[in-house]
Protein backbone atom coordinates (compact mmCIF):
# COMPACT_ATOMS: atom_id res chain seq x y z
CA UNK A 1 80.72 175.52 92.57
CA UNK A 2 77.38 174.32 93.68
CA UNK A 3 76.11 174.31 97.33
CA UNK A 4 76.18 170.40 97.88
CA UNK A 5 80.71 170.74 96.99
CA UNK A 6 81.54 167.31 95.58
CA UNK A 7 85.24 166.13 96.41
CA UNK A 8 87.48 164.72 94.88
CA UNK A 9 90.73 162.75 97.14
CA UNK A 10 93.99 162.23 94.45
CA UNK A 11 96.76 160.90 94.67
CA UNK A 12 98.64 161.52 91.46
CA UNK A 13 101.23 158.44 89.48
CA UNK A 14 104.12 158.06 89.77
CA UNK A 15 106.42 160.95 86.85
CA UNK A 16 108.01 159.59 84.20
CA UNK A 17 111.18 157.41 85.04
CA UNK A 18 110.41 157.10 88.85
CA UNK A 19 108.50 155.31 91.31
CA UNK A 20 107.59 157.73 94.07
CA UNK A 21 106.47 156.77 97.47
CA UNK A 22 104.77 159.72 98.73
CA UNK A 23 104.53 159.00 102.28
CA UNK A 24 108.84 157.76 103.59
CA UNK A 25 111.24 160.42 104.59
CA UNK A 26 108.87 162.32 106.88
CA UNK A 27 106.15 162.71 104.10
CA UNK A 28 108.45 164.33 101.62
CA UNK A 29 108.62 161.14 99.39
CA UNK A 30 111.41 159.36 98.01
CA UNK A 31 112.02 157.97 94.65
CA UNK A 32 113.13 154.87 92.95
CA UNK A 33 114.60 154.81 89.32
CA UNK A 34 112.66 152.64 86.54
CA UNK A 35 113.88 151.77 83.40
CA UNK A 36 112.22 152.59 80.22
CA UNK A 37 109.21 154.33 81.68
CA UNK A 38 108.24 157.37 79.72
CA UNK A 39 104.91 158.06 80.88
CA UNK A 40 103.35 158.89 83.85
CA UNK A 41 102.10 155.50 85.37
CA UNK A 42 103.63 153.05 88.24
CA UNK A 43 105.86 150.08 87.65
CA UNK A 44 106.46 148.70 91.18
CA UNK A 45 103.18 148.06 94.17
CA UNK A 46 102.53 151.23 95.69
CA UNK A 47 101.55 151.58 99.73
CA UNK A 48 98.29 152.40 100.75
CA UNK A 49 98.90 156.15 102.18
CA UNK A 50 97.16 156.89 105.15
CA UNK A 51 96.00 159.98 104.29
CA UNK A 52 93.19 158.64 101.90
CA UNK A 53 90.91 156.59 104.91
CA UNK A 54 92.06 159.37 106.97
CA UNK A 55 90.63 161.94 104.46
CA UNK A 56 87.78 159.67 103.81
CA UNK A 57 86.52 159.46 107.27
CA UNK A 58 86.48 163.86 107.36
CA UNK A 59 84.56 163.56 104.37
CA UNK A 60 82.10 161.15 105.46
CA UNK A 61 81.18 162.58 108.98
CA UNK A 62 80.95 166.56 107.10
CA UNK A 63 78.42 164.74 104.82
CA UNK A 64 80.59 165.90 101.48
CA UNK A 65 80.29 163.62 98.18
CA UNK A 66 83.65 162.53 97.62
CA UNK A 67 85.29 159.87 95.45
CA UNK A 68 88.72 158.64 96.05
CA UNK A 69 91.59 158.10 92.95
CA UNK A 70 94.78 156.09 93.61
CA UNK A 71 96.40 156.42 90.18
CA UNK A 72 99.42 154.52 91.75
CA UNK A 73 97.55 151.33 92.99
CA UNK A 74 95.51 151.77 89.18
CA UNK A 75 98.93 152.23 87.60
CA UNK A 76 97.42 154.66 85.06
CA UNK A 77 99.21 156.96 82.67
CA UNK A 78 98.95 161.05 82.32
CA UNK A 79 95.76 160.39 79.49
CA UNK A 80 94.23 157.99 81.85
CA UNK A 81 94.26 160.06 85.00
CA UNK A 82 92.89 162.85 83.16
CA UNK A 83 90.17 161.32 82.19
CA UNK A 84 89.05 159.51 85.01
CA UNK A 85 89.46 163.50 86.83
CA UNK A 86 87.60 164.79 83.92
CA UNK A 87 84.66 162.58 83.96
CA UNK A 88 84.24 162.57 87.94
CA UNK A 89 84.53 166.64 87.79
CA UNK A 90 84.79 167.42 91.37
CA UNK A 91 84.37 171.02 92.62
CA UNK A 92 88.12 170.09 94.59
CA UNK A 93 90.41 168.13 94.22
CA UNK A 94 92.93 167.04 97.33
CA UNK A 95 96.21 165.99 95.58
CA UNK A 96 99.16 164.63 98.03
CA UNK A 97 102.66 166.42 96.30
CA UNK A 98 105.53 165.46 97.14
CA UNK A 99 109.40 166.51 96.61
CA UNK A 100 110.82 164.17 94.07
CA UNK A 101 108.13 164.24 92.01
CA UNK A 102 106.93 168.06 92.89
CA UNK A 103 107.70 169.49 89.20
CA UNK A 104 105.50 166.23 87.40
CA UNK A 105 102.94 166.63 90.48
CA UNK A 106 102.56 170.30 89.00
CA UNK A 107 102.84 169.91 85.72
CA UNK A 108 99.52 167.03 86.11
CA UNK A 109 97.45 169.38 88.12
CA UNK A 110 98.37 172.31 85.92
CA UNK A 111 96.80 169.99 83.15
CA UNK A 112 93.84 168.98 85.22
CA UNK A 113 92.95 172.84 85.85
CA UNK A 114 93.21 173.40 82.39
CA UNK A 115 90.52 170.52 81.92
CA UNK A 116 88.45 171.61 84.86
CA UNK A 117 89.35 175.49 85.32
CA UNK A 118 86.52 175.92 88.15
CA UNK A 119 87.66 173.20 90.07
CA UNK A 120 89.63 173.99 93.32
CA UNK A 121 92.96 171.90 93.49
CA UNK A 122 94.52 172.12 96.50
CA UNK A 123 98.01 170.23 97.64
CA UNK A 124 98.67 168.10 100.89
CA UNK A 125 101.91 166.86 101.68
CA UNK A 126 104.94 167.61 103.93
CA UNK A 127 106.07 169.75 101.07
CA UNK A 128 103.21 172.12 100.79
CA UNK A 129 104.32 172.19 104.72
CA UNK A 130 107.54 174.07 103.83
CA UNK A 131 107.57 175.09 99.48
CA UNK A 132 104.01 176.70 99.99
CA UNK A 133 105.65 179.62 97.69
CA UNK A 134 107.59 177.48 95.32
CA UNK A 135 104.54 174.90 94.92
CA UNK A 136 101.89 178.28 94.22
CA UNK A 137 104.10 180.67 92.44
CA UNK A 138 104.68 178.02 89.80
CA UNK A 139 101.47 176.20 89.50
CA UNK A 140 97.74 176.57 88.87
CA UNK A 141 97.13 174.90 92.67
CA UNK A 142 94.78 177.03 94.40
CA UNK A 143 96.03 176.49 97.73
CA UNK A 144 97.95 174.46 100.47
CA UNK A 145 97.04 173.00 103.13
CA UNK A 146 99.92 173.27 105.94
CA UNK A 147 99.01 170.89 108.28
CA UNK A 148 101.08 167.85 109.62
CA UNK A 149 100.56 164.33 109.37
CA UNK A 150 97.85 162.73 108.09
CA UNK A 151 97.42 166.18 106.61
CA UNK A 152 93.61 166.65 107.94
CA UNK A 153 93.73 168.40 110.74
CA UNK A 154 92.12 171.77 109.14
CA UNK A 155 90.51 169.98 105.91
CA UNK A 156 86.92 169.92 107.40
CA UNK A 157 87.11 173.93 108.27
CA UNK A 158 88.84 174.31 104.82
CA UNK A 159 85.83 172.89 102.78
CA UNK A 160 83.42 174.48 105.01
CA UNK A 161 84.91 177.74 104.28
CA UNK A 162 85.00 177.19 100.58
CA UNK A 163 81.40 176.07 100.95
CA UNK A 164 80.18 179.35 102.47
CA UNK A 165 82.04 181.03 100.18
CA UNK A 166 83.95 182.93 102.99
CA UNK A 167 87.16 184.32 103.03
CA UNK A 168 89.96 181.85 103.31
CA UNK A 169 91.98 183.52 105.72
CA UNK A 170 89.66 182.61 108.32
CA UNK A 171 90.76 178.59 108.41
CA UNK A 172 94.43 178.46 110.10
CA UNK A 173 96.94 176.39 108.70
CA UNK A 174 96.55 177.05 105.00
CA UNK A 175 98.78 179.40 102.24
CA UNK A 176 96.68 180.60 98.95
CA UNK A 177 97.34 182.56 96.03
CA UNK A 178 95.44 185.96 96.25
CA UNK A 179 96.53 189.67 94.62
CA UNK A 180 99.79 188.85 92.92
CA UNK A 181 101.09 187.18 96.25
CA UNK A 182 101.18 184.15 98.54
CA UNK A 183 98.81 184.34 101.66
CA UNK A 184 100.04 182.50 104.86
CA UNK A 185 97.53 182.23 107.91
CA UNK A 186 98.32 181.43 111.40
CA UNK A 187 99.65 177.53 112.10
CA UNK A 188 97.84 175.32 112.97
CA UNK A 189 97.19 173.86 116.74
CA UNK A 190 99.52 170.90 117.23
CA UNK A 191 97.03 167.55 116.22
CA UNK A 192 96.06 165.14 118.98
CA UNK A 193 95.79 161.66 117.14
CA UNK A 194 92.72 160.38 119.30
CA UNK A 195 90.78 164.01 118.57
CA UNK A 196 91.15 162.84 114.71
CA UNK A 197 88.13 160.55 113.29
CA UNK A 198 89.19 156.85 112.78
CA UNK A 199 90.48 155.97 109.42
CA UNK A 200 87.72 154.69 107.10
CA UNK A 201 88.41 151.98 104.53
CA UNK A 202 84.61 151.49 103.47
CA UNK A 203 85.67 153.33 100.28
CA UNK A 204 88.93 152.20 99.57
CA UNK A 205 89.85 148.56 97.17
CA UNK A 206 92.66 147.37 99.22
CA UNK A 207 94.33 144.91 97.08
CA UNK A 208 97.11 145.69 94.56
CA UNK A 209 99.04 147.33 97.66
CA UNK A 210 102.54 146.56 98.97
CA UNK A 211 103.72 143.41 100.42
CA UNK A 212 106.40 142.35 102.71
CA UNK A 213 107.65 138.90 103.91
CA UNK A 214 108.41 136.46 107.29
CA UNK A 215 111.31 134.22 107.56
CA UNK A 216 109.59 131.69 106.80
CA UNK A 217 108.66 133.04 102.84
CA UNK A 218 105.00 133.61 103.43
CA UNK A 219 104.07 137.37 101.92
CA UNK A 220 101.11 139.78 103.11
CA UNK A 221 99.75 142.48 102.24
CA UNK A 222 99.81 145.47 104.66
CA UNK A 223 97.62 148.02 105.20
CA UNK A 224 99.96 151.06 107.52
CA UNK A 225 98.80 152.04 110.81
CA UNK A 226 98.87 154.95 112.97
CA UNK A 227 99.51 154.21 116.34
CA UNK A 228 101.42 157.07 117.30
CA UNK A 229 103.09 160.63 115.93
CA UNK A 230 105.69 162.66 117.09
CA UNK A 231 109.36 162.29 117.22
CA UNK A 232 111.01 164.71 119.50
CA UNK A 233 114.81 163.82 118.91
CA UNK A 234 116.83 166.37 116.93
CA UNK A 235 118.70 164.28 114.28
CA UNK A 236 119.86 166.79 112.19
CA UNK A 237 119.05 165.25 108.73
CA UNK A 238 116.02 163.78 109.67
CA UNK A 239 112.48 165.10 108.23
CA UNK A 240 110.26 163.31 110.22
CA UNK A 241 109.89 165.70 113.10
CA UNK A 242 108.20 168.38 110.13
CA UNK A 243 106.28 166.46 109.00
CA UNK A 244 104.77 164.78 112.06
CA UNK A 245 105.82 167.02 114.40
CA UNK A 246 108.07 166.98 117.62
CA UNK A 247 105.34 166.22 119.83
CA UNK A 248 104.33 162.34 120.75
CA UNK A 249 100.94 162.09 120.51
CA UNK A 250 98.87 158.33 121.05
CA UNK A 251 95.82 156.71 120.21
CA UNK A 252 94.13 154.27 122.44
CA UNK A 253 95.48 151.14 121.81
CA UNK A 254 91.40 149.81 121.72
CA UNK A 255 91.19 151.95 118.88
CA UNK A 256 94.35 150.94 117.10
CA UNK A 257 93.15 147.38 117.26
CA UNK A 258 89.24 147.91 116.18
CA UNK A 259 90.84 149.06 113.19
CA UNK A 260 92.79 146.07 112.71
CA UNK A 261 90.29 143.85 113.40
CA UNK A 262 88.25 145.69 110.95
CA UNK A 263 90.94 145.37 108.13
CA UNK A 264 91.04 141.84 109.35
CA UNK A 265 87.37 141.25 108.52
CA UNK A 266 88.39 142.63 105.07
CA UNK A 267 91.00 139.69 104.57
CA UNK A 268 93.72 142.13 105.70
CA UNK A 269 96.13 140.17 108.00
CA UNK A 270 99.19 142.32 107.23
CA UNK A 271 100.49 146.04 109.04
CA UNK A 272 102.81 148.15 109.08
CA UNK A 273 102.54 150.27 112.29
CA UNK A 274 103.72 153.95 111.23
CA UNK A 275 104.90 155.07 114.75
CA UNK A 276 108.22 156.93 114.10
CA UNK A 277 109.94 154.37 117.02
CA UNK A 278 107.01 151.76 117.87
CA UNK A 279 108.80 151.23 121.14
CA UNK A 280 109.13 155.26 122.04
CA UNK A 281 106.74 154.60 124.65
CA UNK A 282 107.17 151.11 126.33
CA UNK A 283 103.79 151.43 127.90
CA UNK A 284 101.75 152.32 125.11
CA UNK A 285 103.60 149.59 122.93
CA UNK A 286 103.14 147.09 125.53
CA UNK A 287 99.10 147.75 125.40
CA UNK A 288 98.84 147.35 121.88
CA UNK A 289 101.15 144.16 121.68
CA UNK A 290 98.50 143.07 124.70
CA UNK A 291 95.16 143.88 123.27
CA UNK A 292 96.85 141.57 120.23
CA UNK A 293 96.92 138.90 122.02
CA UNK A 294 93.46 139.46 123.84
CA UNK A 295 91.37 139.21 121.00
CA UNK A 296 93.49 136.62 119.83
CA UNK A 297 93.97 138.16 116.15
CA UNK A 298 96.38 135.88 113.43
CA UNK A 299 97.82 138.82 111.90
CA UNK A 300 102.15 139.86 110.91
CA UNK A 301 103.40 142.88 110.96
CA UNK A 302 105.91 145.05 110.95
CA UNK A 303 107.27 148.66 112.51
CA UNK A 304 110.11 150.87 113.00
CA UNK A 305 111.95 151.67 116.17
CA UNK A 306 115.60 153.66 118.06
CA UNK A 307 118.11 151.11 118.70
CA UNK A 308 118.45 152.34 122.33
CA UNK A 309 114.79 151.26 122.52
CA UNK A 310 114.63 148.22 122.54
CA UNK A 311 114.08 146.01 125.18
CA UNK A 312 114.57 141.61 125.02
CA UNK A 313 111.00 141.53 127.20
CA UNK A 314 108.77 143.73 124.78
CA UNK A 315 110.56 142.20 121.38
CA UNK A 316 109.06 138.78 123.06
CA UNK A 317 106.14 140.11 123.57
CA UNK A 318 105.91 141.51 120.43
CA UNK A 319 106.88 138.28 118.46
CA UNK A 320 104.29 136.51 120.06
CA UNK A 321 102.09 139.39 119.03
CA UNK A 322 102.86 138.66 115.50
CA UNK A 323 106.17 140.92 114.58
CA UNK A 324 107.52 139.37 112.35
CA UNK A 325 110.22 141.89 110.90
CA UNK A 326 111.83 145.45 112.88
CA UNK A 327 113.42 148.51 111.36
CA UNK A 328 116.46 150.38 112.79
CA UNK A 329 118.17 153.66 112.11
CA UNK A 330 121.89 151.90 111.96
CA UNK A 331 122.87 155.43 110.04
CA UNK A 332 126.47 154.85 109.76
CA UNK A 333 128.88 153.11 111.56
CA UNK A 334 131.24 155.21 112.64
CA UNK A 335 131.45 156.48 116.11
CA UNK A 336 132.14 159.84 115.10
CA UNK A 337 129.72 160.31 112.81
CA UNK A 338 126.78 158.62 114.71
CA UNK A 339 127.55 161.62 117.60
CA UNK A 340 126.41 163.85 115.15
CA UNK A 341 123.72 161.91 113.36
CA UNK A 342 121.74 160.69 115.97
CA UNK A 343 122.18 162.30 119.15
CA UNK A 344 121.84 160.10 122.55
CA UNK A 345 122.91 157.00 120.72
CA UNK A 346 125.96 154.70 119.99
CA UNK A 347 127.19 152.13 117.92
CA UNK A 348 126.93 149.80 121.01
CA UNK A 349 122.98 150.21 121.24
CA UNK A 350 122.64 149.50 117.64
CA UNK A 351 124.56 146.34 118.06
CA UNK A 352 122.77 145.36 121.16
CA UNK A 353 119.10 146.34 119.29
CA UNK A 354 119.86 143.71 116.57
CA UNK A 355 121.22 140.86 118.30
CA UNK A 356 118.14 141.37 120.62
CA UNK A 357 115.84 141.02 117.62
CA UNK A 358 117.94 138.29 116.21
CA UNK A 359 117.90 136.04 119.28
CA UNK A 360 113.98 136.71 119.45
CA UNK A 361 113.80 135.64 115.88
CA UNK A 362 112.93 138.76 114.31
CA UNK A 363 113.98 139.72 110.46
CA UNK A 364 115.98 142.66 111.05
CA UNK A 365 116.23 145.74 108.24
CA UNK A 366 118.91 148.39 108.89
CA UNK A 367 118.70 152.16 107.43
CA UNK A 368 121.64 153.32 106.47
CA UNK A 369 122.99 156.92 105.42
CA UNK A 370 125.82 157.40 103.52
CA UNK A 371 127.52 160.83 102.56
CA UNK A 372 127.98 162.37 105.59
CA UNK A 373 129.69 165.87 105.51
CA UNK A 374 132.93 164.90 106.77
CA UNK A 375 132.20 161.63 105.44
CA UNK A 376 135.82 159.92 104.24
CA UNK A 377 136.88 156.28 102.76
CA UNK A 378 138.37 155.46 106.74
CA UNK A 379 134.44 156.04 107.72
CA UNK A 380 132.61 154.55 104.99
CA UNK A 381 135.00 150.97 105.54
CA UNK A 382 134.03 151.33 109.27
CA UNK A 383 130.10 151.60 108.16
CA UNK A 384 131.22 148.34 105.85
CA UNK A 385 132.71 146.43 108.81
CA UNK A 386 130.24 147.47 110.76
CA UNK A 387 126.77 145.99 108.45
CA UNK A 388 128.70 143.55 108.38
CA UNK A 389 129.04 142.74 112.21
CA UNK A 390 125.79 142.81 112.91
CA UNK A 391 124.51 141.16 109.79
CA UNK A 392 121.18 142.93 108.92
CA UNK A 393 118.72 140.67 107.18
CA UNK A 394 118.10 143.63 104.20
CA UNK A 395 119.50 146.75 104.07
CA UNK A 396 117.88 150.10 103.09
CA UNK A 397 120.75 152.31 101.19
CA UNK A 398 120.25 155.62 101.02
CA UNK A 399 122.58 159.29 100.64
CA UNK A 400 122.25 162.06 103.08
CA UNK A 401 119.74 164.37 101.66
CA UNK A 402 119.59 168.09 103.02
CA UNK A 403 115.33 168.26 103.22
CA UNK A 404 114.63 171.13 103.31
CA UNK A 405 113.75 173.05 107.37
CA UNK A 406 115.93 170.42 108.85
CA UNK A 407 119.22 171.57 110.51
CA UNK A 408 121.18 169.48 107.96
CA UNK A 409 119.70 171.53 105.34
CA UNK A 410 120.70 174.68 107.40
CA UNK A 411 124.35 173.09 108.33
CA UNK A 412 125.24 172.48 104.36
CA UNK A 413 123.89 175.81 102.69
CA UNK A 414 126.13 177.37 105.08
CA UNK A 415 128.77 175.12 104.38
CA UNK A 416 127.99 175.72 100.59
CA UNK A 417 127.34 171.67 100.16
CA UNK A 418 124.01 171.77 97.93
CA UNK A 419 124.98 170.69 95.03
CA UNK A 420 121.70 171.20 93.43
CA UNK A 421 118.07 172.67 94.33
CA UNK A 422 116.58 170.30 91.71
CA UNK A 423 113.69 168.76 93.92
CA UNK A 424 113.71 165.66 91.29
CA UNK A 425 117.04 164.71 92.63
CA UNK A 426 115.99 164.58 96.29
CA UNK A 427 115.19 160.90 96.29
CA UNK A 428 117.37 159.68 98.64
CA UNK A 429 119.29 157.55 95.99
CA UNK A 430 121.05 160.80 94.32
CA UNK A 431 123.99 162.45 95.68
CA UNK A 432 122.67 165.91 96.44
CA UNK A 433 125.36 167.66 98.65
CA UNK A 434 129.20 167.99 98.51
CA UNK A 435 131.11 166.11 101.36
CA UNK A 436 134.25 167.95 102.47
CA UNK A 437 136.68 165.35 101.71
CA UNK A 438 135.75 163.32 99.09
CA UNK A 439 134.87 163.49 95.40
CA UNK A 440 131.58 161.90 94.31
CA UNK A 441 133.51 159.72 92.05
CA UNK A 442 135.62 158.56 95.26
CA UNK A 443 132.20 158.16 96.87
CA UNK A 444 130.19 156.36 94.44
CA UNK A 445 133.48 154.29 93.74
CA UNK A 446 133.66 153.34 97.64
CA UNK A 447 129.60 153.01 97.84
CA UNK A 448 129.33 150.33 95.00
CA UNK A 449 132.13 148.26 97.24
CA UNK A 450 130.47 148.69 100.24
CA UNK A 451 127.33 147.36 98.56
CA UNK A 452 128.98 144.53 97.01
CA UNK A 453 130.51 143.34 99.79
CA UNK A 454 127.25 143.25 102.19
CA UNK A 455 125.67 141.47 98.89
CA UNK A 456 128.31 138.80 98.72
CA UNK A 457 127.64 138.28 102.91
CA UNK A 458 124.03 137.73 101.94
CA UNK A 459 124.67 135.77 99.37
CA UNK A 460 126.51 133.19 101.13
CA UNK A 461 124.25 132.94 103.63
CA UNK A 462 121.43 132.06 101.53
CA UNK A 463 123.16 129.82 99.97
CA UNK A 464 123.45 127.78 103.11
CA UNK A 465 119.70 128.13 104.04
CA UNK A 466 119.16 127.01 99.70
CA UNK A 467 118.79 123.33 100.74
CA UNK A 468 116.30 123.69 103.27
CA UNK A 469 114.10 126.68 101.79
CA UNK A 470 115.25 127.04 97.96
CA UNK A 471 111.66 128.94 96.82
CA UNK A 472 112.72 131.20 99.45
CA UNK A 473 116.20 131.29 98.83
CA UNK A 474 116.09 132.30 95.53
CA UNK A 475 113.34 135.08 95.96
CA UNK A 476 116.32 136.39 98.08
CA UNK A 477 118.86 136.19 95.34
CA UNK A 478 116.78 138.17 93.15
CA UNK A 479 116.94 141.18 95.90
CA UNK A 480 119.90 141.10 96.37
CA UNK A 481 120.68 141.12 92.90
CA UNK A 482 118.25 143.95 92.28
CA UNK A 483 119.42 145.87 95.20
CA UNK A 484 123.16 146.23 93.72
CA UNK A 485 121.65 147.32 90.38
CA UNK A 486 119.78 149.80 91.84
């Protein structure tokens, strides 16, 4: 390793018969099946993870030579992505692993330290937060680094460390292979977003990224922000609390927007503001939606927020900042099951959240979780009934998936619900844990219906909107068509 330490940022393609977004469910990734995909590669538009211009800006101000690889947003294959590793030949590589695709993350990186055995590959990711052991017991990987979203927190004092060639149990935060055994050292300080550097883009080709549309048809690209971390609520399934931690943490909103405004110089006029619930703090959302409208910037976007925050004021606000589309946790819709769930919620916030949004003119996308322990037909028809009551515009379906350090993950080994410890079936589109009163086949059976019948709700209402928008209209069709394959 020579003294100047070139650097390599990676994030790997997609395995073999998936497309893996590496940065929903907390940062442990989920998964989408593809058909007739046998290589490595990418079949779908990726996101732009924030964790490369976050990385990129540590790298810059340290003074490192770095180079950035998004195999995803290249779409290459296992033999391109080792070559285009092999000819940069870092001195380390930072790969982002995550849990659906952990074993093909590996397997890669395994290969690429075969090419390159005296570069240093080290793995970032919500996983490496809580497999350190599984990930370096049964890889090449040189070391994890532990720390929570964007994953930088402890990367400058990392490199500087390897640099100086001193001993790595000096940076906190970090878990390495050394003697036969797996080294831990002390956790990391909780991160304070404005402490962080800004994001830097200089680096990174922005198009071939994910899009999303308005209700009007028109598509942008988007380019995530962070506006805030943190989510201190204790839903028991839900990962994002270890992976950005429990703690809500802000950055000016002046700094929020000079980075839009940036991107926005770029041709960017699309976001998606990463904020666990935009609207967790009404002050801090109002700012933003403020300093918008202040420099007058003609941009669309789109965030995530709790039902039981939401407010008719601030959604107006925020339309007329450019929102165009909101996400809720609906979860399920039964009253029982939403007790345990989501705690401090009911089913009359979430219907009060989306008619809100509806009368401001907002698109509306509901997340809902299916396979609940004591999950039964009587609940899943009351989720049915329910989606279709308030009428989301899409739908995100998804099964209860026991990630691993949550409480639901706790609740079901002791339980004995895991059906399987096969990370590749954590996607949130595979059945991974038992419910107590249903088969699978019952479930899946009960699922497809529920599915079907939402679909055939959509379906009629686009085809009342097909004489006035049919471009549009049919664009819609195809989702919803695609969404029951799926």
């Amino acid at each position: 390793m020579n003294d100047k330490l070139t650097v390599l940022v990676l994030n790997l393609p997609s395995p073999p018969n998936f497309d893996v977004c590496r940065e929903w469910a907390g940062g442990f990734g989920t998964a989408t099946p593809v058909r007739r995909r046998l290589d490595y590669g990418q079949s779908s538009k990726p996101i732009l993870y924030p964790f490369l211009p976050y990385s990129c800006a540590v790298l810059s101000n340290e003074h490192y030579d770095y180079n950035v690889l998004d195999c995803q947003r290249l779409k290459l294959n296992r033999v391109e992505t080792l070559g285009y590793v092999k000819k940069l030949n870092p001195d380390v590589i930072i790969s982002l692993i995550a849990l659906p695709s952990l074993r093909p993350d590996l397997k890669l990186l395994d290969m690429i330290k075969v090419s390159l055995p005296f570069t240093k590959i080290v793995g970032v990711g919500t996983s490496c937060r809580f497999l350190q052991n599984d990930i370096l017991l049964n890889s090449k990987i040189d070391a994890v680094l532990r720390s929570d979203y964007p994953y930088i927190s402890n990367l400058a004092e990392f490199l500087k460390t390897l640099k100086l060639k001193k001993d790595l149990k000096e940076v906190s935060g970090i878990s390495y292979f050394k003697d036969g055994k797996v080294v831990n050292t002390a956790e990391n300080p909780v991160i304070i977003l404005d402490k962080l550097p800004a994001p830097k883009y200089d680096d990174l080709d922005l198009n071939g990224y994910d899009s999303f549309k308005d209700s009007d048809g028109n598509r942008y690209n988007y380019v995530p922000i962070i506006g805030s971390k943190g989510c201190p609520y204790s839903c028991i399934y839900c990962p994002y609390s270890l992976g950005w931690g429990k703690k809500c943490t802000y950055r000016s909103p002046t700094e929020i927007i000079d980075e839009i405004e940036q991107l926005c110089k770029r041709g960017i006029k699309g976001f998606l503001f990463r904020d666990q619930s935009f609207l967790m703090n009404k002050t801090h959302a109002t700012k933003v939606c403020k300093e918008i409208l202040k420099r007058k910037l003609n941009i669309a976007w789109f965030c995530e927020a709790r039902v039981d925050h939401t407010s008719k004021p601030l959604l107006e606000l925020m339309k007329k900042a450019g929102c165009k589309q909101i996400h809720f946790g609906l979860e399920t819709g039964d009253p029982g099951l939403i007790k345990l769930g989501k705690p401090k919620t009911d089913l009359s916030a979430t219907r009060k959240a989306f008619r809100l949004a509806k009368e401001t003119g907002l698109l509306t996308t509901a997340h809902v979780i299916l396979g609940w322990p004591d999950e039964t037909l009587e609940t899943l028809a009351r989720t049915s009934k329910f989606i279709g009551e308030i009428a989301p515009d899409y739908v995100n379906w998804n099964f209860l998936t026991p990630y691993p350090g949550t409480k639901l993950d706790e609740i079901a080994r002791k339980h004995n619900l895991i059906l399987t410890r096969d990370w590749s079936k954590y996607t949130s589109h595979t059945v991974v844990m038992k419910m107590k009163w249903l088969t699978i086949g019952q479930f899946h059976k009960a699922v497809r219906n529920i599915i079907l019948c939402y679909s055939k709700q959509q379906l009629l209402k686009i085809l009342k909107s097909a004489i006035k928008r049919p471009c549009f209209a049919f664009d819609e069709l195809i989702n919803i068509v695609n969404g029951y394959l799926k």
